[in-house]
PDB file of N, CA and C in Angstrom:
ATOM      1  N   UNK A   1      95.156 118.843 128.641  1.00  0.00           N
ATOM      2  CA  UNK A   1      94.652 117.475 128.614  1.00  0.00           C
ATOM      3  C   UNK A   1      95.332 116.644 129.690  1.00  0.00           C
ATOM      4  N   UNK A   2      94.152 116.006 130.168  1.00  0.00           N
ATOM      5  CA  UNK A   2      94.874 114.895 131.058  1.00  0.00           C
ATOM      6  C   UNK A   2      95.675 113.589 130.650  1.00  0.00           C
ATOM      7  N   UNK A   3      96.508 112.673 131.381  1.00  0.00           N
ATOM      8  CA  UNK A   3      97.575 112.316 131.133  1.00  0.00           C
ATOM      9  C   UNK A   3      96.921 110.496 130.230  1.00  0.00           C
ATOM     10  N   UNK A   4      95.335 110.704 131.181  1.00  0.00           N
ATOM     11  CA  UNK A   4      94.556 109.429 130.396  1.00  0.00           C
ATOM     12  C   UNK A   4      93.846 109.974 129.396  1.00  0.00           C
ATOM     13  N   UNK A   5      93.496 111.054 128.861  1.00  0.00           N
ATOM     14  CA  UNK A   5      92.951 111.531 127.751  1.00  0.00           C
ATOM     15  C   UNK A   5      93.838 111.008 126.642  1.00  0.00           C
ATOM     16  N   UNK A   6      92.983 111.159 125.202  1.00  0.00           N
ATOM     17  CA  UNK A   6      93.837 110.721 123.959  1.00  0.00           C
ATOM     18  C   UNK A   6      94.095 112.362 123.332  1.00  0.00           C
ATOM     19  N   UNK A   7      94.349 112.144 121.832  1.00  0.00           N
ATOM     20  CA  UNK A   7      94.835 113.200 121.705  1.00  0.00           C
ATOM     21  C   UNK A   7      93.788 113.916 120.712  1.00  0.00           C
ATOM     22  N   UNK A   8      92.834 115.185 120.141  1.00  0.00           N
ATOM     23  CA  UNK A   8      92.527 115.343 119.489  1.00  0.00           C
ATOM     24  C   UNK A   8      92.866 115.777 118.516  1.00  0.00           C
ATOM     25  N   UNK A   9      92.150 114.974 117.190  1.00  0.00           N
ATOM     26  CA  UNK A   9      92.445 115.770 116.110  1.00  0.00           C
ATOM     27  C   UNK A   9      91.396 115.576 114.975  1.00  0.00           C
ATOM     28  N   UNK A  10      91.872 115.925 113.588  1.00  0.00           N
ATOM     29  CA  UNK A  10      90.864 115.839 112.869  1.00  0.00           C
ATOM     30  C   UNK A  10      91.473 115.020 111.354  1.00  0.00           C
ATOM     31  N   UNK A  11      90.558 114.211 110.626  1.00  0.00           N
ATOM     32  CA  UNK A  11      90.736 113.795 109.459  1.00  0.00           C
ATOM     33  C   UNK A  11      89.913 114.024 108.094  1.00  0.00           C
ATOM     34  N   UNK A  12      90.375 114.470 106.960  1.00  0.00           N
ATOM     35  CA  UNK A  12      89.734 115.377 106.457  1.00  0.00           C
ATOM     36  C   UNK A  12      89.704 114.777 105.264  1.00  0.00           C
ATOM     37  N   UNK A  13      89.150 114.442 103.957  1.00  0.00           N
ATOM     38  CA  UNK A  13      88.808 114.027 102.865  1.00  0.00           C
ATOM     39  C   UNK A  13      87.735 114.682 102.109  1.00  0.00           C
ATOM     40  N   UNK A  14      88.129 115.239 100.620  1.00  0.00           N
ATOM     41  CA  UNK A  14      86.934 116.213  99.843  1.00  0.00           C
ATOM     42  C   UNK A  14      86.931 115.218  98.162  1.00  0.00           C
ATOM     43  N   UNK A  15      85.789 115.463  98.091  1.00  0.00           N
ATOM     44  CA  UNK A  15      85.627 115.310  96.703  1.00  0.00           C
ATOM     45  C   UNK A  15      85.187 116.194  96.016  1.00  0.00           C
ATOM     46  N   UNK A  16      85.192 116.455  94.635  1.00  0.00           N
ATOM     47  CA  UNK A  16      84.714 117.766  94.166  1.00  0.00           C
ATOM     48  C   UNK A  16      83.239 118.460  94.501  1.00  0.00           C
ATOM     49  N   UNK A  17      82.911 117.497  94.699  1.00  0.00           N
ATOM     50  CA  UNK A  17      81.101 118.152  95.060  1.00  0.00           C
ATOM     51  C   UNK A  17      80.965 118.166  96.956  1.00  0.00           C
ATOM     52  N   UNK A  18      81.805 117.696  97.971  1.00  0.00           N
ATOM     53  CA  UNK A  18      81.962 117.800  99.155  1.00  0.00           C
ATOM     54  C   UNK A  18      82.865 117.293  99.871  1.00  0.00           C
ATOM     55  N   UNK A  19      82.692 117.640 101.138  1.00  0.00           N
ATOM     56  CA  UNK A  19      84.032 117.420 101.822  1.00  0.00           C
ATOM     57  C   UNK A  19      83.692 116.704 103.464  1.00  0.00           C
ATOM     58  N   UNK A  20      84.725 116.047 104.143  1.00  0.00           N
ATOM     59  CA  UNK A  20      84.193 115.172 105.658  1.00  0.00           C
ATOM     60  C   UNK A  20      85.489 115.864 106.494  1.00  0.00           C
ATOM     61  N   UNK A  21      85.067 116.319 107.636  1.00  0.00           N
ATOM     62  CA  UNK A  21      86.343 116.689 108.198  1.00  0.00           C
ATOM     63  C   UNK A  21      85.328 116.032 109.865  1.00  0.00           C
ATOM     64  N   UNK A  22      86.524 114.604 109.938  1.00  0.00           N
ATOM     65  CA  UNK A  22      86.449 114.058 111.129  1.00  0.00           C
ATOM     66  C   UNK A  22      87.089 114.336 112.343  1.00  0.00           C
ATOM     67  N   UNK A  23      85.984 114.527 113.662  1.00  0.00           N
ATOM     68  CA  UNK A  23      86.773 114.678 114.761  1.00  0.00           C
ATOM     69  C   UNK A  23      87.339 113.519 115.408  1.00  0.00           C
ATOM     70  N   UNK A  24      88.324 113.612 115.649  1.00  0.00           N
ATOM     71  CA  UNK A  24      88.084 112.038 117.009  1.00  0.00           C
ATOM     72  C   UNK A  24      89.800 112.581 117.715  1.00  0.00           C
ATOM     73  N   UNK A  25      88.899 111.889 118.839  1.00  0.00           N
ATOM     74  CA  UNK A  25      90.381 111.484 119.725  1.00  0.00           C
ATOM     75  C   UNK A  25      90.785 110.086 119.929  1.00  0.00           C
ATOM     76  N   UNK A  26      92.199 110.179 119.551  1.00  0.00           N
ATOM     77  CA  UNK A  26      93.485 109.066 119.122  1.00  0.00           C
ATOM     78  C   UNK A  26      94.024 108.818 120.669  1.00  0.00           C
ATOM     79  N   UNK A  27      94.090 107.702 120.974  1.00  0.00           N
ATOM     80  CA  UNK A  27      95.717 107.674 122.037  1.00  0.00           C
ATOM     81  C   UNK A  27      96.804 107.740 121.468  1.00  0.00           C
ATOM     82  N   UNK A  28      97.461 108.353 122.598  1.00  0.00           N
ATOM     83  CA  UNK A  28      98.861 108.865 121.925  1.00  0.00           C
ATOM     84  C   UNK A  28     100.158 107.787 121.230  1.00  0.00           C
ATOM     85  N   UNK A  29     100.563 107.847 120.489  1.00  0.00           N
ATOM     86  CA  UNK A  29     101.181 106.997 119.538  1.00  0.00           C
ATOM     87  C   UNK A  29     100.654 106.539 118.682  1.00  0.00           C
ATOM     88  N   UNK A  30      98.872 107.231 118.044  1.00  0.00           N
ATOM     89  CA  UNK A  30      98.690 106.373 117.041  1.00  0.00           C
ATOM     90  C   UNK A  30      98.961 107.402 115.956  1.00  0.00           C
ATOM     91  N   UNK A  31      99.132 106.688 115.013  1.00  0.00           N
ATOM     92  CA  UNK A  31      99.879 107.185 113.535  1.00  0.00           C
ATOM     93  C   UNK A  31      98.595 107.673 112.747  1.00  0.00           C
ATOM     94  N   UNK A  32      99.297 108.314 111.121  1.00  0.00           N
ATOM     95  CA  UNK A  32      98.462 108.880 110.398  1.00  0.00           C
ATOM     96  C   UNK A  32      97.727 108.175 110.166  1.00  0.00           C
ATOM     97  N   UNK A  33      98.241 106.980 109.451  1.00  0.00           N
ATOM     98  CA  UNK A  33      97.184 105.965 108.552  1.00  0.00           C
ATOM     99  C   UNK A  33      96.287 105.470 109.393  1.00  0.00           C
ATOM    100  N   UNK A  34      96.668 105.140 111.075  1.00  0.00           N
ATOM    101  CA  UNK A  34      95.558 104.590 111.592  1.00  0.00           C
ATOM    102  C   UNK A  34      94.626 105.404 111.938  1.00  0.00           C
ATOM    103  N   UNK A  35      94.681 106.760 111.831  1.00  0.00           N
ATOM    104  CA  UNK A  35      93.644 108.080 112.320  1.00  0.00           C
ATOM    105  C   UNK A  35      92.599 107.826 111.135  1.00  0.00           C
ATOM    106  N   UNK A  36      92.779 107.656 109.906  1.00  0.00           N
ATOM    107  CA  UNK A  36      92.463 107.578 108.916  1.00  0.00           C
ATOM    108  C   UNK A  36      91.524 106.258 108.890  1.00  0.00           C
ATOM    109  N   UNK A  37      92.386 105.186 109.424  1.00  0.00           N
ATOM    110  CA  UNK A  37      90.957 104.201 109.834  1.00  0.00           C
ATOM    111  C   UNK A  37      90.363 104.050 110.656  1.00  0.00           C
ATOM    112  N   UNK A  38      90.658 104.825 111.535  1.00  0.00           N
ATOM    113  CA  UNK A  38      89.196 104.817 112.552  1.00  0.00           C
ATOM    114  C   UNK A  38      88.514 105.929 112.461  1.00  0.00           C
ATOM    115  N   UNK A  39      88.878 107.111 111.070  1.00  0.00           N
ATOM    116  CA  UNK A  39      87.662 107.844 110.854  1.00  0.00           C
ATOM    117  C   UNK A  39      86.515 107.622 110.514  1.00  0.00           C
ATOM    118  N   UNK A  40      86.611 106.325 109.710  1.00  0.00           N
ATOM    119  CA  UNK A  40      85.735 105.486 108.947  1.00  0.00           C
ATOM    120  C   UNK A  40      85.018 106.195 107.443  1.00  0.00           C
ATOM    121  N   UNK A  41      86.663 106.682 107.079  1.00  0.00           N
ATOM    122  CA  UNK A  41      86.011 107.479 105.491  1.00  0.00           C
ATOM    123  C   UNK A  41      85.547 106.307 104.450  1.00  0.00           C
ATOM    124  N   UNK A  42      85.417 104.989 104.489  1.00  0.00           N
ATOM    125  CA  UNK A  42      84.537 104.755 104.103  1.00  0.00           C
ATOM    126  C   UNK A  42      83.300 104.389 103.320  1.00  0.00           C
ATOM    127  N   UNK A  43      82.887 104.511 104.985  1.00  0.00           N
ATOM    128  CA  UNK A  43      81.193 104.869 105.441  1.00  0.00           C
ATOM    129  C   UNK A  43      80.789 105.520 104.771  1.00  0.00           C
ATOM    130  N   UNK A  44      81.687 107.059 104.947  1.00  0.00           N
ATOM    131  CA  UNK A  44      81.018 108.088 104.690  1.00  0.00           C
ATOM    132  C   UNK A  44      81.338 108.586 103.208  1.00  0.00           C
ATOM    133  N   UNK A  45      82.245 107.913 102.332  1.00  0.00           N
ATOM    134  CA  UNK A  45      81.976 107.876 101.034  1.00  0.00           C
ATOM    135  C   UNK A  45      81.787 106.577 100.540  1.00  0.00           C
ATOM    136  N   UNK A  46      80.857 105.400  99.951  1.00  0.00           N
ATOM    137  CA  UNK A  46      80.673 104.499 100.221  1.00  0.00           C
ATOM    138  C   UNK A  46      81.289 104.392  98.482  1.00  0.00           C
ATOM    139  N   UNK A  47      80.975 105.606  97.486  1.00  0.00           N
ATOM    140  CA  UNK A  47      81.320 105.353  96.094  1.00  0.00           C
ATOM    141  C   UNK A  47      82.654 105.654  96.374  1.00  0.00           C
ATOM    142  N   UNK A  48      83.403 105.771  96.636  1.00  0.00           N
ATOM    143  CA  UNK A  48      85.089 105.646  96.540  1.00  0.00           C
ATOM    144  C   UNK A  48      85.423 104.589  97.368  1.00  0.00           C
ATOM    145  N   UNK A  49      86.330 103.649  96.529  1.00  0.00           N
ATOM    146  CA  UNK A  49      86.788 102.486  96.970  1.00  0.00           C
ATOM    147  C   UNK A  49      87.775 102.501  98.194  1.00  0.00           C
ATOM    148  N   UNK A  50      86.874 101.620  98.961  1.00  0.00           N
ATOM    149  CA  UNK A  50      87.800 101.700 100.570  1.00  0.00           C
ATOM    150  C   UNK A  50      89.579 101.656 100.080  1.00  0.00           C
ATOM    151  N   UNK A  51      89.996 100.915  99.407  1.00  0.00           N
ATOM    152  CA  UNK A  51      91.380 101.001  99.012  1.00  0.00           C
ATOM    153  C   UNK A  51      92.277 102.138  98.803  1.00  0.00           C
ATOM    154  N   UNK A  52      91.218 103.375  98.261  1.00  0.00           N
ATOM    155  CA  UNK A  52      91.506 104.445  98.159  1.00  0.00           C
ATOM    156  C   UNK A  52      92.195 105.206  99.366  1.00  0.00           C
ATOM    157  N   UNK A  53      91.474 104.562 101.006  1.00  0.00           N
ATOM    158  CA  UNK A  53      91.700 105.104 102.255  1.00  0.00           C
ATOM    159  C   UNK A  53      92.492 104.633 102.993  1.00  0.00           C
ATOM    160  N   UNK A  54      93.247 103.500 102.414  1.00  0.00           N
ATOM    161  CA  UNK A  54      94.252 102.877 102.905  1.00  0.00           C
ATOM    162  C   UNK A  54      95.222 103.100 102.061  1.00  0.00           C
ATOM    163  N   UNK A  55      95.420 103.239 101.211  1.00  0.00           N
ATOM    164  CA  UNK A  55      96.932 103.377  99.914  1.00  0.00           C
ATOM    165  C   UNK A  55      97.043 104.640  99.913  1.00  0.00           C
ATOM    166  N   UNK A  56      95.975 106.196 100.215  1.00  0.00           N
ATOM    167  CA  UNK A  56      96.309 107.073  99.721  1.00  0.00           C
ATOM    168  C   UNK A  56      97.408 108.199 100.480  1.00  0.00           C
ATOM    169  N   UNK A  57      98.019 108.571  99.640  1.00  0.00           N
ATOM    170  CA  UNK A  57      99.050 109.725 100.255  1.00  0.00           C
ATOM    171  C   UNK A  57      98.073 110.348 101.225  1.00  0.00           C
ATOM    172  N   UNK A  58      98.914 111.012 102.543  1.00  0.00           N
ATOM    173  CA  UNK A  58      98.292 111.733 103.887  1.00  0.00           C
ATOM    174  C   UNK A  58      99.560 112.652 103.855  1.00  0.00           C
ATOM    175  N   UNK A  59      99.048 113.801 104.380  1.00  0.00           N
ATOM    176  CA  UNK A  59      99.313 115.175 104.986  1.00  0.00           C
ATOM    177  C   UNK A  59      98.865 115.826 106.075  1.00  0.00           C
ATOM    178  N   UNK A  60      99.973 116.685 106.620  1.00  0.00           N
ATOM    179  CA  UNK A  60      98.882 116.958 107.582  1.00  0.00           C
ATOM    180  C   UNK A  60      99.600 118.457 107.650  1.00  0.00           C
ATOM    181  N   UNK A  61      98.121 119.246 108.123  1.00  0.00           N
ATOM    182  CA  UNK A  61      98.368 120.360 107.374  1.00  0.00           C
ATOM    183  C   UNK A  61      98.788 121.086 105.983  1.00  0.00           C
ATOM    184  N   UNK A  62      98.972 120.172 104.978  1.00  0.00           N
ATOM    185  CA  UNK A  62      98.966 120.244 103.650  1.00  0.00           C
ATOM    186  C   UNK A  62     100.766 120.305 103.206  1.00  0.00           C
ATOM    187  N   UNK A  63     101.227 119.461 104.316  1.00  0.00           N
ATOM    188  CA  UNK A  63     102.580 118.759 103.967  1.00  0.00           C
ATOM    189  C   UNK A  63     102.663 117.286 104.028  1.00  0.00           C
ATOM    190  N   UNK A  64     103.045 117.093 103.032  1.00  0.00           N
ATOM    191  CA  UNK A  64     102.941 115.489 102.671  1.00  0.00           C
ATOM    192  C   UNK A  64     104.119 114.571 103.155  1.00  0.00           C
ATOM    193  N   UNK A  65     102.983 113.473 104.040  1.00  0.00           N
ATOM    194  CA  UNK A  65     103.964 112.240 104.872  1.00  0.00           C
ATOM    195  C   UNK A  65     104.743 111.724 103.940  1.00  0.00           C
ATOM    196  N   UNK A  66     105.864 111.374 104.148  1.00  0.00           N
ATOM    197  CA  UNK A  66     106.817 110.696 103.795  1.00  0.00           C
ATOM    198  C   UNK A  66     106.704 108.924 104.273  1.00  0.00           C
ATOM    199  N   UNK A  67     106.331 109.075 105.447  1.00  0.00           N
ATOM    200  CA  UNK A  67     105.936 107.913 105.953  1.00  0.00           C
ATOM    201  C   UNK A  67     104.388 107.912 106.938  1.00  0.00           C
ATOM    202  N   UNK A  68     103.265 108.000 106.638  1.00  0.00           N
ATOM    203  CA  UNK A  68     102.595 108.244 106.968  1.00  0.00           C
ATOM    204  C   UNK A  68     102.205 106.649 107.959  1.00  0.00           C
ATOM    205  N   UNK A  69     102.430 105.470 107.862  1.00  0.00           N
ATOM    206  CA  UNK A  69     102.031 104.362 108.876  1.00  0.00           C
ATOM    207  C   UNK A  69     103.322 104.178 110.026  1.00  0.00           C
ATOM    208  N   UNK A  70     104.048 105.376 109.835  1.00  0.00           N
ATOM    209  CA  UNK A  70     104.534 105.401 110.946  1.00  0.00           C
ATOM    210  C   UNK A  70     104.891 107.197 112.006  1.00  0.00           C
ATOM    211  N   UNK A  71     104.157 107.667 110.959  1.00  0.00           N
ATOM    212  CA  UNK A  71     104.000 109.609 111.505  1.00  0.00           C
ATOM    213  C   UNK A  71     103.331 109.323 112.520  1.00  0.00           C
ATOM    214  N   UNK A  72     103.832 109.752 113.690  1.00  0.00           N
ATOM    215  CA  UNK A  72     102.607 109.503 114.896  1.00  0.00           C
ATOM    216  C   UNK A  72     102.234 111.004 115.220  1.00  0.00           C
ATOM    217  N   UNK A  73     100.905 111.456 115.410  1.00  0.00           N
ATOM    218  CA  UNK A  73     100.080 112.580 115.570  1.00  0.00           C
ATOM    219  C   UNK A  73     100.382 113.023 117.054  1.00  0.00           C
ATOM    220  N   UNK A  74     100.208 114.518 116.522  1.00  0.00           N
ATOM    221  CA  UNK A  74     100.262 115.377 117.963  1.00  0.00           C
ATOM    222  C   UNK A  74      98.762 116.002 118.134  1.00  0.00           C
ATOM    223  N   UNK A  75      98.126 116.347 119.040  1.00  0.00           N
ATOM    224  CA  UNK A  75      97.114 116.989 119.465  1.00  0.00           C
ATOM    225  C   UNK A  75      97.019 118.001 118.442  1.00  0.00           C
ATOM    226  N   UNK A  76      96.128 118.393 117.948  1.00  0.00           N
ATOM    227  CA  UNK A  76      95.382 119.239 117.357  1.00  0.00           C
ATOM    228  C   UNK A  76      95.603 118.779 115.381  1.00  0.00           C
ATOM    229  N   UNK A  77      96.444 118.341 114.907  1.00  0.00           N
ATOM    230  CA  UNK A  77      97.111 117.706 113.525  1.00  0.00           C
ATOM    231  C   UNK A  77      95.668 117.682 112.716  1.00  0.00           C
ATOM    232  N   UNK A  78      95.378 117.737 111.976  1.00  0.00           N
ATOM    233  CA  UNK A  78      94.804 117.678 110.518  1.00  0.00           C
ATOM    234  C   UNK A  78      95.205 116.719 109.883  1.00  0.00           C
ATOM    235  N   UNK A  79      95.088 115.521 109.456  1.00  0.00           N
ATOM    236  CA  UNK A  79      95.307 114.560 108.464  1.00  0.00           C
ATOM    237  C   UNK A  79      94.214 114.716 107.544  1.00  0.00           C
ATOM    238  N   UNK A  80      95.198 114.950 106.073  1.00  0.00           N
ATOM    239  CA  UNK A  80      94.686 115.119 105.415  1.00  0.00           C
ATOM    240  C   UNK A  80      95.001 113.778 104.116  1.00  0.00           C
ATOM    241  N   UNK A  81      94.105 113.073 103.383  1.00  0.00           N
ATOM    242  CA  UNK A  81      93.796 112.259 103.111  1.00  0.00           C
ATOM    243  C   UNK A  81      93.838 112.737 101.425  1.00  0.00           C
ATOM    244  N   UNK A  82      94.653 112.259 100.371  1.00  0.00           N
ATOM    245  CA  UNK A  82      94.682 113.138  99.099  1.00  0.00           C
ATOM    246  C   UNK A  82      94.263 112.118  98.052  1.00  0.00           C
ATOM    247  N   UNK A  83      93.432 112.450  97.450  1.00  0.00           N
ATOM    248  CA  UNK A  83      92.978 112.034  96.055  1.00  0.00           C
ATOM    249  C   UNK A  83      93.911 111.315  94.973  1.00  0.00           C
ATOM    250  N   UNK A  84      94.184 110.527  94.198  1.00  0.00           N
ATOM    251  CA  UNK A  84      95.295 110.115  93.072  1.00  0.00           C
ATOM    252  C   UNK A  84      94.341 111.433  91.638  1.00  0.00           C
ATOM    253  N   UNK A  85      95.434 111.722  91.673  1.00  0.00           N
ATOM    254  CA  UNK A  85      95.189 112.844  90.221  1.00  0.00           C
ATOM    255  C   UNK A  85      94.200 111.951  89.008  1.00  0.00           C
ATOM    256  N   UNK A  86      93.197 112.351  88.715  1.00  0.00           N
ATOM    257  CA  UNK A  86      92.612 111.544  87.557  1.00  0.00           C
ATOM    258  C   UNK A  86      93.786 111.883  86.228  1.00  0.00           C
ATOM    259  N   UNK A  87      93.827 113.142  86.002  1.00  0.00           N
ATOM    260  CA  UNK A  87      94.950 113.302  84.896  1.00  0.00           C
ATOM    261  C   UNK A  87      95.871 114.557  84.889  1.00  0.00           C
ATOM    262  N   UNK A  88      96.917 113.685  84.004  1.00  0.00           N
ATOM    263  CA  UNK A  88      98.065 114.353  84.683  1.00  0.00           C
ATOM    264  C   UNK A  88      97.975 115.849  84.180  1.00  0.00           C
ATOM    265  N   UNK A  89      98.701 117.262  84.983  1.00  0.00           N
ATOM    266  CA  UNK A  89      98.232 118.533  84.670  1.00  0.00           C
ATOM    267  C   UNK A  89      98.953 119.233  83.431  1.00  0.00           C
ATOM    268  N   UNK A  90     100.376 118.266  83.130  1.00  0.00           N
ATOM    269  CA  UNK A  90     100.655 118.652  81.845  1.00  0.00           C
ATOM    270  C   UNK A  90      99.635 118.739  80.598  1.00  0.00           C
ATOM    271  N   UNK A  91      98.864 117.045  80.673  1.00  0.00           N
ATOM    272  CA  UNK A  91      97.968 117.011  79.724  1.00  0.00           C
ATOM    273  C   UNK A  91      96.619 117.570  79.534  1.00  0.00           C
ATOM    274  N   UNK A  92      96.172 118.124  80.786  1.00  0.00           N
ATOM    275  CA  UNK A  92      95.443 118.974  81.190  1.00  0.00           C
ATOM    276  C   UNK A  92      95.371 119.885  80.317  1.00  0.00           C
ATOM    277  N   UNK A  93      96.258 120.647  80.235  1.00  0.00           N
ATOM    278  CA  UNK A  93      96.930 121.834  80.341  1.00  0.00           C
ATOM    279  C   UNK A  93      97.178 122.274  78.241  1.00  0.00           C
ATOM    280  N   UNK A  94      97.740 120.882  77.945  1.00  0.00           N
ATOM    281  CA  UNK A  94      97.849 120.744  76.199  1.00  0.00           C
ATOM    282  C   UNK A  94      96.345 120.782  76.448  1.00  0.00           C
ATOM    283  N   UNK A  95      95.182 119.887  76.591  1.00  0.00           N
ATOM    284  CA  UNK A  95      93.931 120.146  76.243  1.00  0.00           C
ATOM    285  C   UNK A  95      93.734 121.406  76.325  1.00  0.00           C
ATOM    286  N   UNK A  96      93.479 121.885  77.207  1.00  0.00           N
ATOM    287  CA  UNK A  96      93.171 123.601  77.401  1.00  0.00           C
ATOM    288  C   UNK A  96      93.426 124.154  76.044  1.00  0.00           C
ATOM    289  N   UNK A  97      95.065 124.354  76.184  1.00  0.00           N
ATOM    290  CA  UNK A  97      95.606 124.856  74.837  1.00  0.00           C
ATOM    291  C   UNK A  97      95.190 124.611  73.505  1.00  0.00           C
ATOM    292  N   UNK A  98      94.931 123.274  73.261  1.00  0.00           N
ATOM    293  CA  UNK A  98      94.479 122.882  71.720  1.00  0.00           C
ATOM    294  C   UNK A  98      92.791 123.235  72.103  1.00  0.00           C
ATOM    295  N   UNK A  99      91.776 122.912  73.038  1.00  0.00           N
ATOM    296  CA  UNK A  99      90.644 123.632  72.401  1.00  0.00           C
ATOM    297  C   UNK A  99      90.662 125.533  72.310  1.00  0.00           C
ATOM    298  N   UNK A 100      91.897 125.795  72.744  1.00  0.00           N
ATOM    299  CA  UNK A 100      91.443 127.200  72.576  1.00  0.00           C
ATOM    300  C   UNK A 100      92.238 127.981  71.334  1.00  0.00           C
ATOM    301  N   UNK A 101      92.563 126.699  70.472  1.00  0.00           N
ATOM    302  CA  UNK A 101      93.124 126.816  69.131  1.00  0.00           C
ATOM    303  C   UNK A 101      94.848 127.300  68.755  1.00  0.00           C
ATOM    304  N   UNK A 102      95.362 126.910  70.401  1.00  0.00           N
ATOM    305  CA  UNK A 102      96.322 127.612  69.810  1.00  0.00           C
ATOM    306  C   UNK A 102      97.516 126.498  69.345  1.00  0.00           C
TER     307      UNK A 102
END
């Protein structure tokens, strides 16, 4: 890449029934969270609350930012964009158990 090129990468968000994996190229120094808003997830999920795409935990490559509005991206990075757990997997997990009688 040239030295005026930005950097590519991709931003990725699934819901259980589908998934958006955005391309774009960033200039260099921009961070996770802002990759994330100029993917424009959204648009492209209009039933999940935009708030969701600004507050939510990011990863990239499926290690989770610590500081994600200030992680700045390297060429090729995956930001990945994570869901808040509807419920927690302990209790999950007792359900399972009590309908299967035990």
């Amino acid at each position: 890449m040239g030295a005026d090129m930005g950097l590519a990468v991709e931003v990725v968000f699934a819901l259980p029934d589908r998934q958006r994996i955005v391309a774009l190229e960033v200039p260099e120094g921009t961070t996770a969270r802002q990759a994330v808003a100029l993917a424009g997830l959204d648009r492209l999920f209009p039933e999940v609350p935009a708030a969701t795409f600004a507050e939510a935990d990011l990863g990239i490559f499926g290690k989770l930012l610590r500081d994600p509005d200030v992680q700045r991206l390297r060429a090729g990075d995956r930001v990945e964009v994570y869901r808040p757990l509807e419920i927690d997997p302990k209790a999950a997990r007792a359900r399972r158990a009590e309908r299967a009688g035990r």
